[in-house]
Protein backbone atom coordinates (compact mmCIF):
# COMPACT_ATOMS: atom_id res chain seq x y z
CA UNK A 1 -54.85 -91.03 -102.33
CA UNK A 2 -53.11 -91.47 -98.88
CA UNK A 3 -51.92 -87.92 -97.20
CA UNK A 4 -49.13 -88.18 -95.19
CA UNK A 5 -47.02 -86.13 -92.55
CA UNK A 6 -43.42 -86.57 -93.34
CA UNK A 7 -41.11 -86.00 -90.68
CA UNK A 8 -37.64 -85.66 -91.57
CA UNK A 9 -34.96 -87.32 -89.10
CA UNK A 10 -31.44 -86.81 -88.43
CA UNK A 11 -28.79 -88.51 -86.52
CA UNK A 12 -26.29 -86.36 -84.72
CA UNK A 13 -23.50 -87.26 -86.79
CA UNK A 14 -25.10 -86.38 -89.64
CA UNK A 15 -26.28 -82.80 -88.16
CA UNK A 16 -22.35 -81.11 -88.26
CA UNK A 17 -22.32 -82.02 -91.64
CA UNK A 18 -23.82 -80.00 -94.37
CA UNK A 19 -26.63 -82.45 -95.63
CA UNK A 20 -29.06 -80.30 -97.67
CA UNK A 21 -32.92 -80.39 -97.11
CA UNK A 22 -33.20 -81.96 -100.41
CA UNK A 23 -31.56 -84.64 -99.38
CA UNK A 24 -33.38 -85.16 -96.87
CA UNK A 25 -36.70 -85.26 -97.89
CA UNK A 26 -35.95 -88.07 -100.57
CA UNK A 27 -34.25 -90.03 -98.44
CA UNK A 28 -37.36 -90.03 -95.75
CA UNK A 29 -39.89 -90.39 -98.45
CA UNK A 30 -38.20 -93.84 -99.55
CA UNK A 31 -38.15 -94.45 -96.50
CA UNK A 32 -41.53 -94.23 -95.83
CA UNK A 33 -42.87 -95.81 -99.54
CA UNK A 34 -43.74 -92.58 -100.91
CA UNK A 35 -43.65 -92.05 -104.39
CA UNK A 36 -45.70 -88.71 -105.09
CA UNK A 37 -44.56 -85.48 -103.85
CA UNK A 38 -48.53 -84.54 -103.82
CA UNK A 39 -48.90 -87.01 -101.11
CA UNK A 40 -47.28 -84.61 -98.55
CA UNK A 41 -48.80 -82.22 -96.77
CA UNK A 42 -46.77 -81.66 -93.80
CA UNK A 43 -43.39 -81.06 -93.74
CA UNK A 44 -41.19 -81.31 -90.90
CA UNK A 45 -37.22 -79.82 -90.91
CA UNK A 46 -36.83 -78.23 -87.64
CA UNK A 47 -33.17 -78.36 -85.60
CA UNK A 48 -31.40 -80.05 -88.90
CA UNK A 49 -28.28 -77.29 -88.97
CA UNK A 50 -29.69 -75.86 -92.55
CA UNK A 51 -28.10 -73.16 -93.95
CA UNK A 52 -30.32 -73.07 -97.12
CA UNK A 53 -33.35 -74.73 -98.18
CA UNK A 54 -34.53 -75.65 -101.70
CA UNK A 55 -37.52 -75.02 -103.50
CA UNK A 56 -41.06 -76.76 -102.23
CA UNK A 57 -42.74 -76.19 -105.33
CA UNK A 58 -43.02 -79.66 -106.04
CA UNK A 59 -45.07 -80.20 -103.14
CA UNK A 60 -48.34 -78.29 -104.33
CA UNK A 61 -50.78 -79.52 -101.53
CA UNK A 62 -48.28 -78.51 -98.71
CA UNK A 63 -49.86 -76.70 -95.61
CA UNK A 64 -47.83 -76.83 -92.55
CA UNK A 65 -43.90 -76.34 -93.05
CA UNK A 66 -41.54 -76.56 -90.07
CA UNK A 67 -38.14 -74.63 -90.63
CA UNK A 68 -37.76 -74.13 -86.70
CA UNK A 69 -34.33 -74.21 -84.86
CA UNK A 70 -31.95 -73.87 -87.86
CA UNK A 71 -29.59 -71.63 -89.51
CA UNK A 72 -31.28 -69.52 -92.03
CA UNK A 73 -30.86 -66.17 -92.65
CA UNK A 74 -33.06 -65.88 -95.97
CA UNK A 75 -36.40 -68.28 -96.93
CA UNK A 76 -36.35 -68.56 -100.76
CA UNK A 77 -38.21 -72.23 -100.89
CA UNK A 78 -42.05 -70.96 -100.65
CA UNK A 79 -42.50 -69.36 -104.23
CA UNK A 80 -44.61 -72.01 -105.22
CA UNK A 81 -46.13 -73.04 -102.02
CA UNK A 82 -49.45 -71.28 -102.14
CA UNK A 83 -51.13 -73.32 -99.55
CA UNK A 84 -49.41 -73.09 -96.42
CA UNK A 85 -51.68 -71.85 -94.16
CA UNK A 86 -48.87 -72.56 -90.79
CA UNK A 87 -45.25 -72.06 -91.19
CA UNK A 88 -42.41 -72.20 -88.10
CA UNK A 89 -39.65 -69.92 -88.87
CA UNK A 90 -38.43 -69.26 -85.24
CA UNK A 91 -35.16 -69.81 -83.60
CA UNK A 92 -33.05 -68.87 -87.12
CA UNK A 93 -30.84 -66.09 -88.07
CA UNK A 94 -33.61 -64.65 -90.43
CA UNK A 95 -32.54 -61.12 -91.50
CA UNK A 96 -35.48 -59.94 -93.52
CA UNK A 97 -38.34 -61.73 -95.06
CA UNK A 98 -38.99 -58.59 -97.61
CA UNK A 99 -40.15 -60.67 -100.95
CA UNK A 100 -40.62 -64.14 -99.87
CA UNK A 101 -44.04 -64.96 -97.95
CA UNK A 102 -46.37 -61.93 -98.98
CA UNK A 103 -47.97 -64.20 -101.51
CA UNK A 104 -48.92 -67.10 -98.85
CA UNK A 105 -52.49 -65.33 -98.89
CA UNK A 106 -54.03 -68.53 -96.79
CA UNK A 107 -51.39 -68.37 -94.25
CA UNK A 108 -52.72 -68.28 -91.10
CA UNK A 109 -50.39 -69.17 -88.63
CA UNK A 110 -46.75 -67.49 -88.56
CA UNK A 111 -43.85 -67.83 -86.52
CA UNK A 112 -41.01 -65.68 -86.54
CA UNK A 113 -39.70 -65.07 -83.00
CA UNK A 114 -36.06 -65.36 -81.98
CA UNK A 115 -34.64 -63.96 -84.91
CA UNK A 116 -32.73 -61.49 -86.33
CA UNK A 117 -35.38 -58.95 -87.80
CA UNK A 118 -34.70 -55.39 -87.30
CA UNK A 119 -36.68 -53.25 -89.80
CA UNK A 120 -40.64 -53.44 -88.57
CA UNK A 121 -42.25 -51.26 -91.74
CA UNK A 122 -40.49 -53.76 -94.40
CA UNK A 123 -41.47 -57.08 -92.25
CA UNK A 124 -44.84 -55.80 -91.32
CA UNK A 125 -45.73 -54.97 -95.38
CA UNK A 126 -44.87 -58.58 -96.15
CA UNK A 127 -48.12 -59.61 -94.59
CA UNK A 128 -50.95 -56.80 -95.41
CA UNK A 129 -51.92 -59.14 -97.87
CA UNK A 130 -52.59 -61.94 -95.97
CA UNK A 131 -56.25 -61.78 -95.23
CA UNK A 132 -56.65 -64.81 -92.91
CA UNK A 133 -53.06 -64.35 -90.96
CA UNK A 134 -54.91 -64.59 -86.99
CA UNK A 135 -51.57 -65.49 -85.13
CA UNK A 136 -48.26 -63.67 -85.53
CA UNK A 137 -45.00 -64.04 -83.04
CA UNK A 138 -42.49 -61.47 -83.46
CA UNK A 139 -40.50 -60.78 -80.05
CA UNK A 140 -36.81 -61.42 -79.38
CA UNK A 141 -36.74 -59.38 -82.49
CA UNK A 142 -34.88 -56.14 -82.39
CA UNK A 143 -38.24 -55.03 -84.89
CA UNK A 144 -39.84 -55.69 -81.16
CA UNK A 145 -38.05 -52.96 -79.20
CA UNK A 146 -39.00 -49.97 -81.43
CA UNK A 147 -41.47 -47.67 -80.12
CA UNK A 148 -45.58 -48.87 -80.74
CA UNK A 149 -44.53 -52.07 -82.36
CA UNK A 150 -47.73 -53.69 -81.07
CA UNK A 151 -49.93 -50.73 -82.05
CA UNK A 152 -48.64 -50.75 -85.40
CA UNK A 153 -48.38 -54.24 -85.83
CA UNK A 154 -52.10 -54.36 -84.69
CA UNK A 155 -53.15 -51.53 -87.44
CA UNK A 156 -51.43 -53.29 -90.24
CA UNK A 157 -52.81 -56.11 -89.88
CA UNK A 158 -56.36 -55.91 -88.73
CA UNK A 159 -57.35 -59.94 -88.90
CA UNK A 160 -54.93 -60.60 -85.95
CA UNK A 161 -56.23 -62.45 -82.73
CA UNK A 162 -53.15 -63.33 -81.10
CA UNK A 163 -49.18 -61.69 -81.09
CA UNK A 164 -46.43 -62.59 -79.40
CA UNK A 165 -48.88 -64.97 -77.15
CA UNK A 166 -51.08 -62.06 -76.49
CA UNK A 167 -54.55 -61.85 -77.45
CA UNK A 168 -55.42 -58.28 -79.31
CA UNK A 169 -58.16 -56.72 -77.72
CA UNK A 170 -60.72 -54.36 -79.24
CA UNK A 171 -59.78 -51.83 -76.96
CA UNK A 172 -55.65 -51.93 -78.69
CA UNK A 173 -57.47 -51.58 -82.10
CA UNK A 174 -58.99 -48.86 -81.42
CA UNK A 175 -56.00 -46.89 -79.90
CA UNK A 176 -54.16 -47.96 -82.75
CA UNK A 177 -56.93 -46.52 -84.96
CA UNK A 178 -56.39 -43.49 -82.96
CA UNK A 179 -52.46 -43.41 -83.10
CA UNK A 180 -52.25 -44.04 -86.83
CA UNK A 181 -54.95 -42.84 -89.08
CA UNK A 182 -56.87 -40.27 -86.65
CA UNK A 183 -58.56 -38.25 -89.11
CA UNK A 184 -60.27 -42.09 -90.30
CA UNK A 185 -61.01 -42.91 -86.62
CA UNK A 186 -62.54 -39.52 -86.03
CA UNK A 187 -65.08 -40.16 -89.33
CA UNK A 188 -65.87 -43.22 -88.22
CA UNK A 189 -66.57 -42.12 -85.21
CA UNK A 190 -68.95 -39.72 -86.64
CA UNK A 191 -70.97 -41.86 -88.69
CA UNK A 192 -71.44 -44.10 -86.23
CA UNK A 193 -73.20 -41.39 -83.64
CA UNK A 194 -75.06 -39.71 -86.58
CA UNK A 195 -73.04 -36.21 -85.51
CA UNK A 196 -72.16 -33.82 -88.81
CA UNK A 197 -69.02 -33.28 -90.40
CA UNK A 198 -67.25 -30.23 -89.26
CA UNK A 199 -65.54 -30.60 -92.36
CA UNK A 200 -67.85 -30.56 -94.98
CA UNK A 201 -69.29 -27.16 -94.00
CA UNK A 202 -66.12 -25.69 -93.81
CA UNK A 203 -64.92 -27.01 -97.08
CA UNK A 204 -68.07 -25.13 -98.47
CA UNK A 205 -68.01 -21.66 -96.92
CA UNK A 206 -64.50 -21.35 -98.47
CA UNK A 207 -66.01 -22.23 -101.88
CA UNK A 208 -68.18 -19.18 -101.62
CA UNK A 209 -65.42 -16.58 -100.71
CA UNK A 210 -65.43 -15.15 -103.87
CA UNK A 211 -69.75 -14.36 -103.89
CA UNK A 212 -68.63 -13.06 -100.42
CA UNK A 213 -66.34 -10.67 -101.56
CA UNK A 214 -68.44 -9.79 -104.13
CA UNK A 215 -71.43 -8.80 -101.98
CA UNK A 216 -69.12 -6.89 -99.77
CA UNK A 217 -68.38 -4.86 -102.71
CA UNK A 218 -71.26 -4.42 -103.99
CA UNK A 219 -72.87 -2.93 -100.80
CA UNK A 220 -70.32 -0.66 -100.49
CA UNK A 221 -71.24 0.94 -104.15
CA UNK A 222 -74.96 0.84 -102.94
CA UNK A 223 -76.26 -0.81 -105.85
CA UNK A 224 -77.24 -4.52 -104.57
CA UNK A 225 -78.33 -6.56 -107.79
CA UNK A 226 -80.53 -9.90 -107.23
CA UNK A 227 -78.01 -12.65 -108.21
CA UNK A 228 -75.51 -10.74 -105.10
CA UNK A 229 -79.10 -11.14 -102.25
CA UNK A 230 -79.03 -14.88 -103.73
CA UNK A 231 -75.17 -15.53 -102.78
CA UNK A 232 -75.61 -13.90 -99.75
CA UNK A 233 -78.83 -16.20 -98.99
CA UNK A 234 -76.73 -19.31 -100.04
CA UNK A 235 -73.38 -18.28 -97.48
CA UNK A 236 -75.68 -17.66 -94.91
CA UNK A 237 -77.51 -21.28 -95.30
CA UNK A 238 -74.14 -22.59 -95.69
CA UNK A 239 -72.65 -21.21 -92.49
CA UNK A 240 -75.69 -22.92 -90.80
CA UNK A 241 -74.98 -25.99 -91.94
CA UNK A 242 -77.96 -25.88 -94.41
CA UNK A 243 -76.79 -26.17 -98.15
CA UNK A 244 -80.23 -26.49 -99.96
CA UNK A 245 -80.57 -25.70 -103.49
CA UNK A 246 -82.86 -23.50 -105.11
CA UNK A 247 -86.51 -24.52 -105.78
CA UNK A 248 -88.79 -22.75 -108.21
CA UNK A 249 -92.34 -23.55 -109.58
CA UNK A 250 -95.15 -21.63 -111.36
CA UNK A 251 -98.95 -21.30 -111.02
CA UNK A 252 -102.26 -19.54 -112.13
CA UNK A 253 -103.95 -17.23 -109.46
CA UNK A 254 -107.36 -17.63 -110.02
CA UNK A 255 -108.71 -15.79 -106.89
CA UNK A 256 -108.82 -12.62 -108.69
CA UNK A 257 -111.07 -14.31 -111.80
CA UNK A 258 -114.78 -13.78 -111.72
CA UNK A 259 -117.10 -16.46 -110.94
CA UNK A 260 -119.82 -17.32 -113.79
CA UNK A 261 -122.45 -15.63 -112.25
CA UNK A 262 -120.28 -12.46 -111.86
CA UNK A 263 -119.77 -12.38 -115.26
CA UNK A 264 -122.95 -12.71 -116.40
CA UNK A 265 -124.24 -10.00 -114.37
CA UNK A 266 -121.33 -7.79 -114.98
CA UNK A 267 -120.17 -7.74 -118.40
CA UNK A 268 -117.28 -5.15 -117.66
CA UNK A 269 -113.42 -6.34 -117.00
CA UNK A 270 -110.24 -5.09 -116.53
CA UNK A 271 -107.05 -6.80 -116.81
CA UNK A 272 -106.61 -7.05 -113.76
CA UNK A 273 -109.88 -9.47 -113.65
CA UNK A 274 -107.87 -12.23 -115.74
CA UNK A 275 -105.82 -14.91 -114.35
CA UNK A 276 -102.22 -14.02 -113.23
CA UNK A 277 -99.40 -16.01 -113.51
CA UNK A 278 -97.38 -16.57 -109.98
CA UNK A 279 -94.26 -17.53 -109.56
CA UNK A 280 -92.22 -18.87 -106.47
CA UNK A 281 -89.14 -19.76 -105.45
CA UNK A 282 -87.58 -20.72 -102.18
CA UNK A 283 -84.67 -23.03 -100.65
């Protein structure tokens, strides 16, 4: 099976009147011989005057659509198009894209400059999902204007190389990091040097206010039980940043048992000759 690139053509008598991309793309395909809508793979409809566009879902294998240098304000066509992996959308009257291309999870190429896209959270969203998306155009946008567009641009969408003609440097990913999720920057951060969490140990001592209290109390009545000296022993570890649990383990003490020849010269014992049991516990 033969692939082609089908270009569209129009005269400029035809452009001031409202042909519709439909037609246009049926008349170029007999044109060119081509029966099969599979056989395209490229499809090219930039500077024809549309307004609207119809669906491409008949082209399944479609990659590379080119909507450039028209007149849309809305793209409705790409429902079925899961393949495009570059699509031209600049020079249009595009007011939001909210809906329409978040699905296009192999795009990889998208241009949207010189439009008419003012809200950056709702245009950005459209393309978290798009896992291989490496180069983005967005200026003469008003979304462009608004304070740390690139920055948050950047952080949303992590697999970018290139925006607005710009290659994105590690050093803008990390100050978006910084600028947008600090608290995640600052673990990171912390992992990666092998440095504690200040957190963690703070989180703790406050778990053990109550035992605190309780000691506090208990001192003051001067009777100091053994379960209040082993809170105190646990907020102390845990204020030095050393929450271990407790250990405990028992054993015979021989040392104070006779030996054989002991006993049989000596055939007088006290309790205190027979093995003890012992029995230690630590942190």
């Amino acid at each position: 099976m033969s692939i082609h690139k089908l270009a569209v053509f129009q005269d400029e008598k035809s452009i001031g009147n409202a042909v519709s991309a439909d037609t246009l793309v049926k008349l170029e395909m007999e044109a060119n011989g081509m029966r099969k809508n599979l056989d395209v793979t490229q499809l090219f409809l930039a500077h024809k005057n549309l307004e609207t566009v119809c669906s491409f879902g008949s082209f399944k294998h479609l990659n590379e659509l080119w909507l450039n240098g028209n007149r849309l304000r809305h793209v409705t066509c790409l429902k079925d198009n899961l393949r495009i992996s570059h699509l031209f959308l600049q020079d249009n009257e595009l007011v939001s894209i909210s809906g329409t291309i978040g699905h296009l999870s192999c795009l990889q190429v998208l241009m949207l400059h010189n439009n008419q896209l003012s809200k950056l959270e709702e245009t950005v969203n459209e393309m978290k999902k798009m896992q291989a998306l490496h180069t983005l155009n967005l200026y003469h946008n008003p979304v462009a204007q608004e304070y740390d567009y690139r920055l948050f641009v950047i952080f949303n969408i992590p697999t970018l190389k290139l925006l607005d003609r710009e290659e994105v440097h590690g050093c803008e990913t990390s100050e978006a990091e910084r600028h947008f999720k600090p608290d995640k920057k600052q673990a990171k951060d912390s992992v990666a040097f092998g440095r504690r969490s200040k957190s963690a140990v703070t989180d703790a001592v406050g778990s053990m206010n109550a035992s605190k209290a309780k000691i506090h109390t208990t001192l003051a009545g001067d009777s100091i039980t053994q379960r209040d000296i082993e809170n105190s022993e646990q907020l102390s570890d845990i204020k030095g940043g050393r929450r271990r649990s407790a250990m405990q383990y028992s054993h015979f003490d021989w040392s104070k048992v006779p030996l054989a020849q002991e006993r049989r010269t000596n055939k007088t014992f006290d309790a205190s000759s027979k093995a003890q049991i012992v029995t230690v516990r630590f942190r």
